[in-house]
PDB file of N, CA and C in Angstrom:
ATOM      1  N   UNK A   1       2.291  14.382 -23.891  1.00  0.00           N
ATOM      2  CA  UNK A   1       1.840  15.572 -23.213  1.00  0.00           C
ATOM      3  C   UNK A   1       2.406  16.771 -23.961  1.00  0.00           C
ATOM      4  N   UNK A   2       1.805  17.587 -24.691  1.00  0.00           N
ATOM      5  CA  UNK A   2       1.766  18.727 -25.125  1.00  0.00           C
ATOM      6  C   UNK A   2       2.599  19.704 -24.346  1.00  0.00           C
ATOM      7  N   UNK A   3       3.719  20.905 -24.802  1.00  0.00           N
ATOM      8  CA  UNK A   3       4.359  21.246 -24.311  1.00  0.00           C
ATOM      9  C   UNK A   3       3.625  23.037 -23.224  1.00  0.00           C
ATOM     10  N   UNK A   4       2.775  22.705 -23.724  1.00  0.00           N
ATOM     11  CA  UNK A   4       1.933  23.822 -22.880  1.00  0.00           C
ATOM     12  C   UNK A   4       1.276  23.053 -21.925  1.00  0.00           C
ATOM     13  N   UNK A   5       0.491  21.615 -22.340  1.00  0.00           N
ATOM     14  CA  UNK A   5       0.126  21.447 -20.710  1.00  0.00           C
ATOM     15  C   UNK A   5       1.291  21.129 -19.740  1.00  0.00           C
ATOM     16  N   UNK A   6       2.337  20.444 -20.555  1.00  0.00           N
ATOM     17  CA  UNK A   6       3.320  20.240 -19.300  1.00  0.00           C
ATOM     18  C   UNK A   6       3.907  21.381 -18.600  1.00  0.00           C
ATOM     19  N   UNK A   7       3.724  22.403 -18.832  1.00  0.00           N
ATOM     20  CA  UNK A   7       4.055  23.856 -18.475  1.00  0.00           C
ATOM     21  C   UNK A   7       2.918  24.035 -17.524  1.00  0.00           C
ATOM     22  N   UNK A   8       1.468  23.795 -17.787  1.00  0.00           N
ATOM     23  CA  UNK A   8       0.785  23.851 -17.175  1.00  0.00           C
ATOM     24  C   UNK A   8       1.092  23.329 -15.491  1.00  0.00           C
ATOM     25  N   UNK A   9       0.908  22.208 -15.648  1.00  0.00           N
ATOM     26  CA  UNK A   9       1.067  21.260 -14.878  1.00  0.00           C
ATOM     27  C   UNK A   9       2.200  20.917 -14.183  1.00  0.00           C
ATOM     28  N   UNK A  10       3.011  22.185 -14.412  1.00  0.00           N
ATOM     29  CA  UNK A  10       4.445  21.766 -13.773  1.00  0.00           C
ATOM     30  C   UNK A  10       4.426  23.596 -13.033  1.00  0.00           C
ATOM     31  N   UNK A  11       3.717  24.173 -13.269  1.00  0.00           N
ATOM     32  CA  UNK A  11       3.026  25.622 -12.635  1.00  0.00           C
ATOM     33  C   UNK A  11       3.482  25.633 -11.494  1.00  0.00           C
ATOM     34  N   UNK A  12       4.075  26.562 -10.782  1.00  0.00           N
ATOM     35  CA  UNK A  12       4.479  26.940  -8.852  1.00  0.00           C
ATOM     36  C   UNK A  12       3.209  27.887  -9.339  1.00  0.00           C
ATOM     37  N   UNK A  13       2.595  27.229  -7.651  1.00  0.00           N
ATOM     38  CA  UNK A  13       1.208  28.247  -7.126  1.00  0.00           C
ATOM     39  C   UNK A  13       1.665  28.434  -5.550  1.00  0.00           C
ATOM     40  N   UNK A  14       1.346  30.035  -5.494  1.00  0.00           N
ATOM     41  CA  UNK A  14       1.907  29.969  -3.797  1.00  0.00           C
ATOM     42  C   UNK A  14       0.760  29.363  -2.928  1.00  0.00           C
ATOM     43  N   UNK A  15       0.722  29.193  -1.808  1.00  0.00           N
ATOM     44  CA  UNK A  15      -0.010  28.945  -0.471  1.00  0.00           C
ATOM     45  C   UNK A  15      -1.240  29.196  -1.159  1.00  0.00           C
ATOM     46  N   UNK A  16      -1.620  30.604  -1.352  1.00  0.00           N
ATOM     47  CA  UNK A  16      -3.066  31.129  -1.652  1.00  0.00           C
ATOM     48  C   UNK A  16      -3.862  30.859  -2.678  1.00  0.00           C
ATOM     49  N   UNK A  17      -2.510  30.686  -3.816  1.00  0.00           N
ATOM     50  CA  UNK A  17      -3.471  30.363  -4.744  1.00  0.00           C
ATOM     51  C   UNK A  17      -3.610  28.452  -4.965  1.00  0.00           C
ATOM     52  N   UNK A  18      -2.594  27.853  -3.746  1.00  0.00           N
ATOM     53  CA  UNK A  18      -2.870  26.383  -3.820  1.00  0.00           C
ATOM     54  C   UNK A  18      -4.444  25.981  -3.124  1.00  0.00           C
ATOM     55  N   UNK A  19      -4.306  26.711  -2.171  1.00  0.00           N
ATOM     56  CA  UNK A  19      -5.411  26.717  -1.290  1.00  0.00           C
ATOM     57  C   UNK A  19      -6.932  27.001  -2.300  1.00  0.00           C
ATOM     58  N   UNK A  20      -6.854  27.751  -3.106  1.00  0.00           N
ATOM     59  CA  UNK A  20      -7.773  28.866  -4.027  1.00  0.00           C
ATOM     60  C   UNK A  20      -8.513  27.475  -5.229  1.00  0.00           C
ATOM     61  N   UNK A  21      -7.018  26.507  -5.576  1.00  0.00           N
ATOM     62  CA  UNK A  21      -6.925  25.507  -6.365  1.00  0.00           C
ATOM     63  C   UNK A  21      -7.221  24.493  -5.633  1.00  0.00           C
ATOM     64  N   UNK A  22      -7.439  23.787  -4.861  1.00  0.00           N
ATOM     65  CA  UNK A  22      -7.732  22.849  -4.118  1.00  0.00           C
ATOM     66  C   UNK A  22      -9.007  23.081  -4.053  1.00  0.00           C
ATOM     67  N   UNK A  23      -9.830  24.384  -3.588  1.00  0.00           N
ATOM     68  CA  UNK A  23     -10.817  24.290  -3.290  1.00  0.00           C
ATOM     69  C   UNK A  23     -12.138  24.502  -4.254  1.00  0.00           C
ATOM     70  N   UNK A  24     -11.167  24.513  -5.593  1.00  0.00           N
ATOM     71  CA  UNK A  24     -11.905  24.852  -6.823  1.00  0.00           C
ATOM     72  C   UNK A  24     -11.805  23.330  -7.149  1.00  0.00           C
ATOM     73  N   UNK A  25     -11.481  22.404  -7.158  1.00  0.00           N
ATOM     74  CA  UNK A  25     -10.980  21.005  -7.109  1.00  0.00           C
ATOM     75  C   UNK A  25     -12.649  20.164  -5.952  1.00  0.00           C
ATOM     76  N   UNK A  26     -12.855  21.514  -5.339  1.00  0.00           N
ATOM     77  CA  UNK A  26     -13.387  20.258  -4.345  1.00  0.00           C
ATOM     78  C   UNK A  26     -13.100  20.062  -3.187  1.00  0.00           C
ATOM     79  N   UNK A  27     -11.897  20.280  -2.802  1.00  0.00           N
ATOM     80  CA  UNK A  27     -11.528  20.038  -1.674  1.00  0.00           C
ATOM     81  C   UNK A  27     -11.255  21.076  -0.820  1.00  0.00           C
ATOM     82  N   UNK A  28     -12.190  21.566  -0.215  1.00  0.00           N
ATOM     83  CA  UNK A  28     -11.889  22.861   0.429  1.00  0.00           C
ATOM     84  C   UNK A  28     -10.604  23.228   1.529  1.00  0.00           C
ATOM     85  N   UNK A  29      -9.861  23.881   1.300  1.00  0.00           N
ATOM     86  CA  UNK A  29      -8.622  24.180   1.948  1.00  0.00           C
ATOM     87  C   UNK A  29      -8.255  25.557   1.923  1.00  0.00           C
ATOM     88  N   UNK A  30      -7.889  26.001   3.516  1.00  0.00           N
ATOM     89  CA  UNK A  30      -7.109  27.598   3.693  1.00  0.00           C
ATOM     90  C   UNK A  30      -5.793  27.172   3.414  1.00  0.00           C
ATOM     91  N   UNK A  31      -5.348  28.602   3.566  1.00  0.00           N
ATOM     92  CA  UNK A  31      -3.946  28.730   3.541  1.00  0.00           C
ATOM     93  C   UNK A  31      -3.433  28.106   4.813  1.00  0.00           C
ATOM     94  N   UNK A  32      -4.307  29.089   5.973  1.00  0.00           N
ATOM     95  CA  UNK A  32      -3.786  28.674   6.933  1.00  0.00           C
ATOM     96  C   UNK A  32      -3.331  26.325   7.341  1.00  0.00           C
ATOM     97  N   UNK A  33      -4.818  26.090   6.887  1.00  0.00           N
ATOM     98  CA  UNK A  33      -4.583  24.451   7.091  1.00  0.00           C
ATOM     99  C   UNK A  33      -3.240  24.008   5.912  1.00  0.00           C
ATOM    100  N   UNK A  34      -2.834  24.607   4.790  1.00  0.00           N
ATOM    101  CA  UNK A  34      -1.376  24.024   3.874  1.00  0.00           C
ATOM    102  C   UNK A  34      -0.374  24.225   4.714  1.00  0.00           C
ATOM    103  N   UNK A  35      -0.657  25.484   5.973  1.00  0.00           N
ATOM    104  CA  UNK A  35       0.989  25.662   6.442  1.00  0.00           C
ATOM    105  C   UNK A  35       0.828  24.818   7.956  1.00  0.00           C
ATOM    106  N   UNK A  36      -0.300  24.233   8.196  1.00  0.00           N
ATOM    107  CA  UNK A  36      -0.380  23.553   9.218  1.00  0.00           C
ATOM    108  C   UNK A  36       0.191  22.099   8.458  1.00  0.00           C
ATOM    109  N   UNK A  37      -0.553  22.049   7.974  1.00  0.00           N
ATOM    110  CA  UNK A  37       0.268  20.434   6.796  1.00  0.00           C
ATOM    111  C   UNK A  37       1.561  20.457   6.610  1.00  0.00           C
ATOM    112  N   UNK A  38       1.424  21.336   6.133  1.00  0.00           N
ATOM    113  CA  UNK A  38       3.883  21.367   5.963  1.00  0.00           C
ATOM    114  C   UNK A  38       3.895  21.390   7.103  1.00  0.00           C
ATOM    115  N   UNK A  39       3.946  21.920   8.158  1.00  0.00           N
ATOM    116  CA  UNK A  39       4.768  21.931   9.818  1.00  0.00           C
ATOM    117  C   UNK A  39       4.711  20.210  10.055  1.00  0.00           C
ATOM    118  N   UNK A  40       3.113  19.679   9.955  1.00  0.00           N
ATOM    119  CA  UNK A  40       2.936  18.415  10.380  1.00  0.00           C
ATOM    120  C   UNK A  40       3.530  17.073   9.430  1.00  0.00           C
ATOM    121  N   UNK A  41       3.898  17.357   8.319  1.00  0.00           N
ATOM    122  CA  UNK A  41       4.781  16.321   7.363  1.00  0.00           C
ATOM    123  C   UNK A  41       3.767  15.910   6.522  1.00  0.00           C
ATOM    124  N   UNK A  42       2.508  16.564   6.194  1.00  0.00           N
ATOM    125  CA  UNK A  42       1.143  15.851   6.106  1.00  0.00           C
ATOM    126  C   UNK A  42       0.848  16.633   4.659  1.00  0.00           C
ATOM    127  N   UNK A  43      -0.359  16.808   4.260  1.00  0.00           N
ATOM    128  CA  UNK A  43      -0.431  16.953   2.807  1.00  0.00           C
ATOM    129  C   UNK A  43       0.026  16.865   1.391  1.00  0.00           C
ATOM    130  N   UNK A  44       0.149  18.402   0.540  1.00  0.00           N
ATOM    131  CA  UNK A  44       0.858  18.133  -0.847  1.00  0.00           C
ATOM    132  C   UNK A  44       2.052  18.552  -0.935  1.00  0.00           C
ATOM    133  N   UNK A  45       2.666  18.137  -1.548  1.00  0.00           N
ATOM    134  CA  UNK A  45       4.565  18.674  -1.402  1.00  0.00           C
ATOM    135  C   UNK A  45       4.612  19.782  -1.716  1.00  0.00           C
ATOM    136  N   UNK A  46       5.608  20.306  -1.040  1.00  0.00           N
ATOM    137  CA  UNK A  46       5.526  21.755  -1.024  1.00  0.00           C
ATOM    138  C   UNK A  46       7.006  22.093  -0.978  1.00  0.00           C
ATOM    139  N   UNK A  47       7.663  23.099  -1.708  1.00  0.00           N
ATOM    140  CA  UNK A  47       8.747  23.633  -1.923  1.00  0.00           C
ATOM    141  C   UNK A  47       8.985  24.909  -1.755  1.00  0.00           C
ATOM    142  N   UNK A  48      10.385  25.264  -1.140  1.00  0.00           N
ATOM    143  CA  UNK A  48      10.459  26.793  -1.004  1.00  0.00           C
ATOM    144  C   UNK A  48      11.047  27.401  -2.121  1.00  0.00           C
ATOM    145  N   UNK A  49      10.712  28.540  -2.483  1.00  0.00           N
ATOM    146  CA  UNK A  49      11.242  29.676  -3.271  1.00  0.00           C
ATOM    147  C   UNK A  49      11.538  31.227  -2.517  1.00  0.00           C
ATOM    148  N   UNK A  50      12.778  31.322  -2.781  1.00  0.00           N
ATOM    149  CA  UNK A  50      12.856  32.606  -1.819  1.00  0.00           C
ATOM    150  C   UNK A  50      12.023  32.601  -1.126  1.00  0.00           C
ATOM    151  N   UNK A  51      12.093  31.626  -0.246  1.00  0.00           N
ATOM    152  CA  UNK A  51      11.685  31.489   1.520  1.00  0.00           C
ATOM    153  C   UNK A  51      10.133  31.713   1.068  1.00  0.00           C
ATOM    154  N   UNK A  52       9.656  31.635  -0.122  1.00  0.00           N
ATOM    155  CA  UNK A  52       8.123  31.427   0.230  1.00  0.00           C
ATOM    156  C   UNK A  52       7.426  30.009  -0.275  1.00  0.00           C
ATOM    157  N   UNK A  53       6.389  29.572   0.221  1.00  0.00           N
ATOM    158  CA  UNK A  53       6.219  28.135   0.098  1.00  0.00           C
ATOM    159  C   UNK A  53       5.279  28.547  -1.158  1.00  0.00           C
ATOM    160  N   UNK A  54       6.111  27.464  -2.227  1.00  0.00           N
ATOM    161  CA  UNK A  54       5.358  26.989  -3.671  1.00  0.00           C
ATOM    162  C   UNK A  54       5.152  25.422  -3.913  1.00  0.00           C
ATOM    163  N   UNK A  55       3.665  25.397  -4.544  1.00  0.00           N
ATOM    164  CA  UNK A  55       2.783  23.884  -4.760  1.00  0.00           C
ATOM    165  C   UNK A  55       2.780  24.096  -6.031  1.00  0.00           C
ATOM    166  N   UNK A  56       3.421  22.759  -7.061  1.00  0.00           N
ATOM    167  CA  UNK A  56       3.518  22.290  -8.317  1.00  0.00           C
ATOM    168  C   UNK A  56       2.145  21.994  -8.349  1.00  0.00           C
ATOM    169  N   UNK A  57       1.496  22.583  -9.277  1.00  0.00           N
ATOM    170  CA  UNK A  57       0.281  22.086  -9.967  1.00  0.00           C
ATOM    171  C   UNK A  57      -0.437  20.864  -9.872  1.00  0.00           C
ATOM    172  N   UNK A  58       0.617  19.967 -10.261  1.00  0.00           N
ATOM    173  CA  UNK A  58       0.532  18.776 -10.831  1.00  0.00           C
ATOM    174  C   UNK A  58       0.203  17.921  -9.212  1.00  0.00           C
ATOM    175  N   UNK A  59       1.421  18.231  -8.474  1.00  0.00           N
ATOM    176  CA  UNK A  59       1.212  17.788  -7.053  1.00  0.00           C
ATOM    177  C   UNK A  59      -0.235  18.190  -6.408  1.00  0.00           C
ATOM    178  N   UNK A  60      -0.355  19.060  -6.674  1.00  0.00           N
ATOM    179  CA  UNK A  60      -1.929  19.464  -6.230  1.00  0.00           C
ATOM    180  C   UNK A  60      -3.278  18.624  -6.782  1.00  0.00           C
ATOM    181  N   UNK A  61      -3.012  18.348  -7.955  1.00  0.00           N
ATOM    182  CA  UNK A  61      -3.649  17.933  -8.505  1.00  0.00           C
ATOM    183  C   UNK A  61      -3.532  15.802  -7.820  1.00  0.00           C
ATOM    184  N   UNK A  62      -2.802  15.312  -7.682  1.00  0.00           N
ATOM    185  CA  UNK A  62      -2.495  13.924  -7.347  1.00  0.00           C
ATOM    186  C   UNK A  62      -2.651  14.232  -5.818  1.00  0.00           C
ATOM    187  N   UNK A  63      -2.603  15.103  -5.321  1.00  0.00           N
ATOM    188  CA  UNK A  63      -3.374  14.747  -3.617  1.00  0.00           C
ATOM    189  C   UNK A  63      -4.616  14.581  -3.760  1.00  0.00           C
ATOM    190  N   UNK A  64      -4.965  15.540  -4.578  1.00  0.00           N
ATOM    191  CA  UNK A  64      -6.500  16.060  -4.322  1.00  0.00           C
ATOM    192  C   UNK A  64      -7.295  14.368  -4.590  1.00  0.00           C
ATOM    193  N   UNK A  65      -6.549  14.000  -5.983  1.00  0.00           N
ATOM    194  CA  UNK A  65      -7.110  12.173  -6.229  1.00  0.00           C
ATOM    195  C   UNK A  65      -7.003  11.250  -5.165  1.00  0.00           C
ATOM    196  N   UNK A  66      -5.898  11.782  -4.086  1.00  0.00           N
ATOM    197  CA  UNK A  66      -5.336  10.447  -3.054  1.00  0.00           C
ATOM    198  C   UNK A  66      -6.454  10.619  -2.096  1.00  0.00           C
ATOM    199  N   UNK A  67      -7.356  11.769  -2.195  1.00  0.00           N
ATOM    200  CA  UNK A  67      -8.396  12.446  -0.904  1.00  0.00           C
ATOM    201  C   UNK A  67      -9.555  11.369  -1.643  1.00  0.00           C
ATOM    202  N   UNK A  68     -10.033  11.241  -2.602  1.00  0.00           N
ATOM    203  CA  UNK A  68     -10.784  10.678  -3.712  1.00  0.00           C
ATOM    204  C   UNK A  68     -11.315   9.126  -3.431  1.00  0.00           C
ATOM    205  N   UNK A  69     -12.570   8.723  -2.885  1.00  0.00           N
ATOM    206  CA  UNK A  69     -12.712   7.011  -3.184  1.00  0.00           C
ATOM    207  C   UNK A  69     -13.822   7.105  -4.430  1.00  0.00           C
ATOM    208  N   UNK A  70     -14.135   5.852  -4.478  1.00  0.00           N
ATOM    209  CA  UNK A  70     -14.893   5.343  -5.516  1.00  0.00           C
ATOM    210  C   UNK A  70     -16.502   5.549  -4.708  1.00  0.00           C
ATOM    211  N   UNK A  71     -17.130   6.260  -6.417  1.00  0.00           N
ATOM    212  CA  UNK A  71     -19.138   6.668  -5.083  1.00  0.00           C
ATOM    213  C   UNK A  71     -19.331   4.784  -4.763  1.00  0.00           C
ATOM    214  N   UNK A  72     -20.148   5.452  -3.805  1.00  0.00           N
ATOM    215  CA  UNK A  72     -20.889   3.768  -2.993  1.00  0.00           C
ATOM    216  C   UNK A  72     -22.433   5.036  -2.977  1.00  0.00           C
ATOM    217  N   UNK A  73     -23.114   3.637  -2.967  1.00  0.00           N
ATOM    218  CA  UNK A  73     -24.489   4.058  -3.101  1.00  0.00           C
ATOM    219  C   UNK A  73     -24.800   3.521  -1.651  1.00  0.00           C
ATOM    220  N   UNK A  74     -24.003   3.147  -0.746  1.00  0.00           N
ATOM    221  CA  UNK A  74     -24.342   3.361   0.913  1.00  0.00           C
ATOM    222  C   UNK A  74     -22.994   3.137   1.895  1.00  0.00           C
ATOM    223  N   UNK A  75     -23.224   3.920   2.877  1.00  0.00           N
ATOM    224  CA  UNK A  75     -22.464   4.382   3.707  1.00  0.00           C
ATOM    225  C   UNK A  75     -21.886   2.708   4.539  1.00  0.00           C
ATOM    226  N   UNK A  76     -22.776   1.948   3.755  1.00  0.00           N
ATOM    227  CA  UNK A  76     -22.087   0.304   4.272  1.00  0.00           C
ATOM    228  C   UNK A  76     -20.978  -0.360   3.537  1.00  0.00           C
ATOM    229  N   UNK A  77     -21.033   0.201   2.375  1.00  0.00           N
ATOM    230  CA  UNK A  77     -20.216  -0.602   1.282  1.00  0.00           C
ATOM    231  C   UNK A  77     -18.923   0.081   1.860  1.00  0.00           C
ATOM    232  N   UNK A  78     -17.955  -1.158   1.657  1.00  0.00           N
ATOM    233  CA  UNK A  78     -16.429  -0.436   2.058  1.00  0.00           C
ATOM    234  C   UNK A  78     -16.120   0.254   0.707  1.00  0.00           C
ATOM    235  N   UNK A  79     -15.216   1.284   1.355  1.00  0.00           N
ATOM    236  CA  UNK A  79     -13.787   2.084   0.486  1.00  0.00           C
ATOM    237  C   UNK A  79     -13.195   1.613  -0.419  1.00  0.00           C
ATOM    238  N   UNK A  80     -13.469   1.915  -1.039  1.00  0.00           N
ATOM    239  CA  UNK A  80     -12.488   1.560  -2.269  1.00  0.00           C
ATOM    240  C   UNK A  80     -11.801   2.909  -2.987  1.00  0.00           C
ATOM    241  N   UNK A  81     -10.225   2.597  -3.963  1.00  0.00           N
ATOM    242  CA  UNK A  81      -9.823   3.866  -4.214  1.00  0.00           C
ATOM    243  C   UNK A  81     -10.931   4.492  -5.670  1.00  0.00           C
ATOM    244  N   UNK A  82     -10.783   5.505  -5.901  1.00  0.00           N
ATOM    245  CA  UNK A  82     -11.381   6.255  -7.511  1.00  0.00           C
ATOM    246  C   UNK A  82     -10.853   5.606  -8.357  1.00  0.00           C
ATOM    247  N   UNK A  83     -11.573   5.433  -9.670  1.00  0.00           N
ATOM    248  CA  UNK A  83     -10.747   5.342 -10.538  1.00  0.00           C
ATOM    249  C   UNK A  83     -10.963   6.551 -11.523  1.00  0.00           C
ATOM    250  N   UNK A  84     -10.067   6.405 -12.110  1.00  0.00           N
ATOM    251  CA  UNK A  84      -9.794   7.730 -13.111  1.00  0.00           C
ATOM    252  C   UNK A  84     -10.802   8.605 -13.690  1.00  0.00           C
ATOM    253  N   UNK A  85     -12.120   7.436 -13.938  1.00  0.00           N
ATOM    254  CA  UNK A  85     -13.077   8.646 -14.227  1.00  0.00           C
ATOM    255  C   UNK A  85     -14.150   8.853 -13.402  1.00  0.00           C
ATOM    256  N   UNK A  86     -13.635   8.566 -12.272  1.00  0.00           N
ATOM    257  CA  UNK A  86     -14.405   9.455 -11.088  1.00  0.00           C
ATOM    258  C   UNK A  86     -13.783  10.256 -10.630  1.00  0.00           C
ATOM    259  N   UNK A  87     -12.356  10.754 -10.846  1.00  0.00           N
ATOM    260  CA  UNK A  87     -11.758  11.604 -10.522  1.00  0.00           C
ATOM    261  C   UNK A  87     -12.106  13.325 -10.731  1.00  0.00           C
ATOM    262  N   UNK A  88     -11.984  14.205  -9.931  1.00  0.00           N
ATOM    263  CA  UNK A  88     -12.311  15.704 -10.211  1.00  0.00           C
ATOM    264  C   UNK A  88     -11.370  16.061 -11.568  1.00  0.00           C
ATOM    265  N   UNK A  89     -11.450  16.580 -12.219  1.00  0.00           N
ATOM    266  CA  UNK A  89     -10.250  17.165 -13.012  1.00  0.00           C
ATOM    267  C   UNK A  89     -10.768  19.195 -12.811  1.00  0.00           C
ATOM    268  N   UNK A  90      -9.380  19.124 -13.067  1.00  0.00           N
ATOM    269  CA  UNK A  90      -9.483  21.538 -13.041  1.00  0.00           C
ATOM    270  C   UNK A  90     -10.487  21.769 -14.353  1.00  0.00           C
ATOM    271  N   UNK A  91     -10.991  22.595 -13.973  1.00  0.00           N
ATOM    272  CA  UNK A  91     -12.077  23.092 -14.814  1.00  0.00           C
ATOM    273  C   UNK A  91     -11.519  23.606 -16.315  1.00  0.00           C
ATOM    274  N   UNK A  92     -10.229  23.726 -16.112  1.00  0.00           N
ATOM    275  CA  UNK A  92     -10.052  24.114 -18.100  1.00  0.00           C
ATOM    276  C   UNK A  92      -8.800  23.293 -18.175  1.00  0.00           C
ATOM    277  N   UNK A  93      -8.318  22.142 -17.794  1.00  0.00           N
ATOM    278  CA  UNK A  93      -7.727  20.825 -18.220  1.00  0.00           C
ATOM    279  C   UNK A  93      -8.562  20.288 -19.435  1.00  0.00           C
ATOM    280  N   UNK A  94      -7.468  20.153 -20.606  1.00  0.00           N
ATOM    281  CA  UNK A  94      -7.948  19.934 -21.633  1.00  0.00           C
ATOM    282  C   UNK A  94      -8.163  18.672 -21.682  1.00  0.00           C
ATOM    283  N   UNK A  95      -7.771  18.066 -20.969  1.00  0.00           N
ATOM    284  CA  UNK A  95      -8.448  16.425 -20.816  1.00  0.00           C
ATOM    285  C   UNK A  95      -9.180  15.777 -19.868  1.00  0.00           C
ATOM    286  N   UNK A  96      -9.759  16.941 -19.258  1.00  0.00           N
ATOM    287  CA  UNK A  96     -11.564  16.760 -18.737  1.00  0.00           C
ATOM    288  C   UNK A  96     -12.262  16.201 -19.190  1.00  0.00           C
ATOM    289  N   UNK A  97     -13.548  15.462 -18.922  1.00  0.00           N
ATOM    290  CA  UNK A  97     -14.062  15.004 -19.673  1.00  0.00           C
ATOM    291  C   UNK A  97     -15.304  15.933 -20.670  1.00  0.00           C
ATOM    292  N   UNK A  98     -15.668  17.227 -20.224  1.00  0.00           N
ATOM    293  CA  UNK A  98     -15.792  18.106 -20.953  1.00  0.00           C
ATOM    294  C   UNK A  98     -15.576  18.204 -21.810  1.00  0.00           C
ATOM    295  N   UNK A  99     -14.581  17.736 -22.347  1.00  0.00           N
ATOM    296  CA  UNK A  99     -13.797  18.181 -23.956  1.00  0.00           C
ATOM    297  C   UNK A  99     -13.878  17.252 -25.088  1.00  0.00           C
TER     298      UNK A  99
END
């Protein structure tokens, strides 16, 4: 891993802009539902910084996959998890499949 993406990917995003990132991901999320998740023990890990809540990139990025199953071509076939290249990736991750 390249020392700029790991910089990348190791990024503090506050509340707004996790929320902003999640939902550019796909997964639509407020601010308000991340601080309902931290109260409830529930979502992406979340850390304080001078008392304001910051989401590691990277963590954002590995929920958003845990939200993720594998397509079924009917609503009968069971669940199964994604695999990697059904996964969303961020739109300028240099190892999108874009690239």
């Amino acid at each position: 891993m390249s020392s700029i993406q790991q910089q990348r990917t190791n990024r503090l995003l506050t509340r707004q802009q996790a929320a902003k990132f999640l939902t550019e991901l796909g997964l639509i999320m407020s601010t308000q539902t991340l601080a309902r998740f931290f109260c409830e023990k529930k979502g992406p890990p979340c850390m304080t910084v001078a008392r304001r809540a910051m989401y590691k990139e990277a963590d954002l990025v590995e929920y958003m996959h845990e939200q993720c199953n594998a397509p079924r071509k009917s609503s009968s076939e069971p669940l199964r998890p994604a695999a990697a290249e059904d996964l969303p990736m961020p739109a300028n991750d240099p190892h999108s499949r874009g690239h």
